[in-house]
Structures are given as C-alpha cells and as structure tokens.
Protein backbone atom coordinates (compact mmCIF):
# COMPACT_ATOMS: atom_id res chain seq x y z
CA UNK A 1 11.93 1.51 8.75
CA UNK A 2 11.01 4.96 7.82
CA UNK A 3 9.14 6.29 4.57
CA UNK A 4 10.65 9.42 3.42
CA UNK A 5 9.75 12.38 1.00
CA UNK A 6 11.31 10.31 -2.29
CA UNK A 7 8.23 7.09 -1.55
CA UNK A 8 6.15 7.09 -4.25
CA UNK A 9 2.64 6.74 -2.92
CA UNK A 10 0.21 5.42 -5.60
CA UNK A 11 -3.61 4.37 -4.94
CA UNK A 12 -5.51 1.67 -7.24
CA UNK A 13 -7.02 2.75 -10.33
CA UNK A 14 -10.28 1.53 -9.30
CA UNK A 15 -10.72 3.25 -6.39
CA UNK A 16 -13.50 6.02 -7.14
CA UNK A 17 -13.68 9.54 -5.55
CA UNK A 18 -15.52 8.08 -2.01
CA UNK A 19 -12.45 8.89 0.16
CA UNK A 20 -12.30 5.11 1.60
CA UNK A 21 -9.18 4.50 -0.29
CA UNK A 22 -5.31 3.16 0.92
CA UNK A 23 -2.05 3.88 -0.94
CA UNK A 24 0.87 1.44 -1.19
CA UNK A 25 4.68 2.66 -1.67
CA UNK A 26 5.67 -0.65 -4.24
CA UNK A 27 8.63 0.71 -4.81
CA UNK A 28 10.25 -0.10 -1.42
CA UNK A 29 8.60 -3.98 -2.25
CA UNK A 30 12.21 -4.92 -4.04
CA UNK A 31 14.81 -3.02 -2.04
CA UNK A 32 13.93 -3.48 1.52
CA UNK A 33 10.93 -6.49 1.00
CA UNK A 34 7.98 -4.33 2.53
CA UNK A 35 5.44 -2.84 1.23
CA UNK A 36 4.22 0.21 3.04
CA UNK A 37 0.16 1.47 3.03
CA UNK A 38 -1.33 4.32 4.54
CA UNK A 39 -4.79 6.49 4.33
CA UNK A 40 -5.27 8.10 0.82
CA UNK A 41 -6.96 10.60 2.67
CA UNK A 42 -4.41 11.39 5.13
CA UNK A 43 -0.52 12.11 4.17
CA UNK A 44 0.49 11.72 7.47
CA UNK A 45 -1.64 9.27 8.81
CA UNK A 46 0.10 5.91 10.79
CA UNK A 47 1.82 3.56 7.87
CA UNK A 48 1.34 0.01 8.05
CA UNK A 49 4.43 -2.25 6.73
CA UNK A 50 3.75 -5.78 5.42
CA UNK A 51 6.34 -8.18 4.00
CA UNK A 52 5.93 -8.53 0.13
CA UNK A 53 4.87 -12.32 0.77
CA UNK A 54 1.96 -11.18 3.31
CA UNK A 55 1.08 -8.80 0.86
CA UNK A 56 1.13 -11.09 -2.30
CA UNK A 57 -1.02 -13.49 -0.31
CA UNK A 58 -3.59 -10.89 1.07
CA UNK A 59 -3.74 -9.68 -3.16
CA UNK A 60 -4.14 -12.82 -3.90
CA UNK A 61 -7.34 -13.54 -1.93
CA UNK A 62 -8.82 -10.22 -2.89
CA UNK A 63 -8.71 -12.24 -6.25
CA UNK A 64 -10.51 -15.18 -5.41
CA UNK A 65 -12.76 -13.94 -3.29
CA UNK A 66 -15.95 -13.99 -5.68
C-alpha cells in the first residue's frame, strides 16, 4: 500500500517545536485498516504501516505508562 498526495498527515498537538516528532495519516485507519507514520521532519522519509489494532494497543500503553 502506497500513501499518495490526498493523505492527510497530522502530528500530535503536544508535540513542541524540538523536531523529534512522527505524523500519522488516520484517515486511511477506516478504509484500508492501517495507519501510516512517518518523520515530521522529513516528507519523504520511509513510512511505517501498522494495523489499527497494533496501533490502538501501542496508544494504549503510551496511556498507562505512568
């Protein structure tokens, strides 16, 4: 599966401005079960696909990790 130029890239509101950040395409999450992430800093940079469960899970431990 390919990204293209309509993937709407979006990073977290909490990330500051230190350059260490990742943005997710959601809106491929419901049509195709993925959720794609890539370097903020880098438009082109390698994209990493998880399934939406893998994802949900790895969120999910962010959030109970104290």
């Amino acid at each position: 599966m390919t990204t293209d130029d309509c993937t709407r890239w979006f990073k977290s509101s909490y990330s500051g401005n230190g350059g260490s950040c990742v943005e997710i395409a959601a809106d491929l999450a419901t049509d195709h079960g993925v959720v794609p992430v890539r370097d903020t800093k880098v438009a082109d940079s390698p994209i990493l696909t998880f399934r939406t469960d893998v994802f949900a899970a790895f969120l999910t431990s962010l959030k109970d990790t104290p």
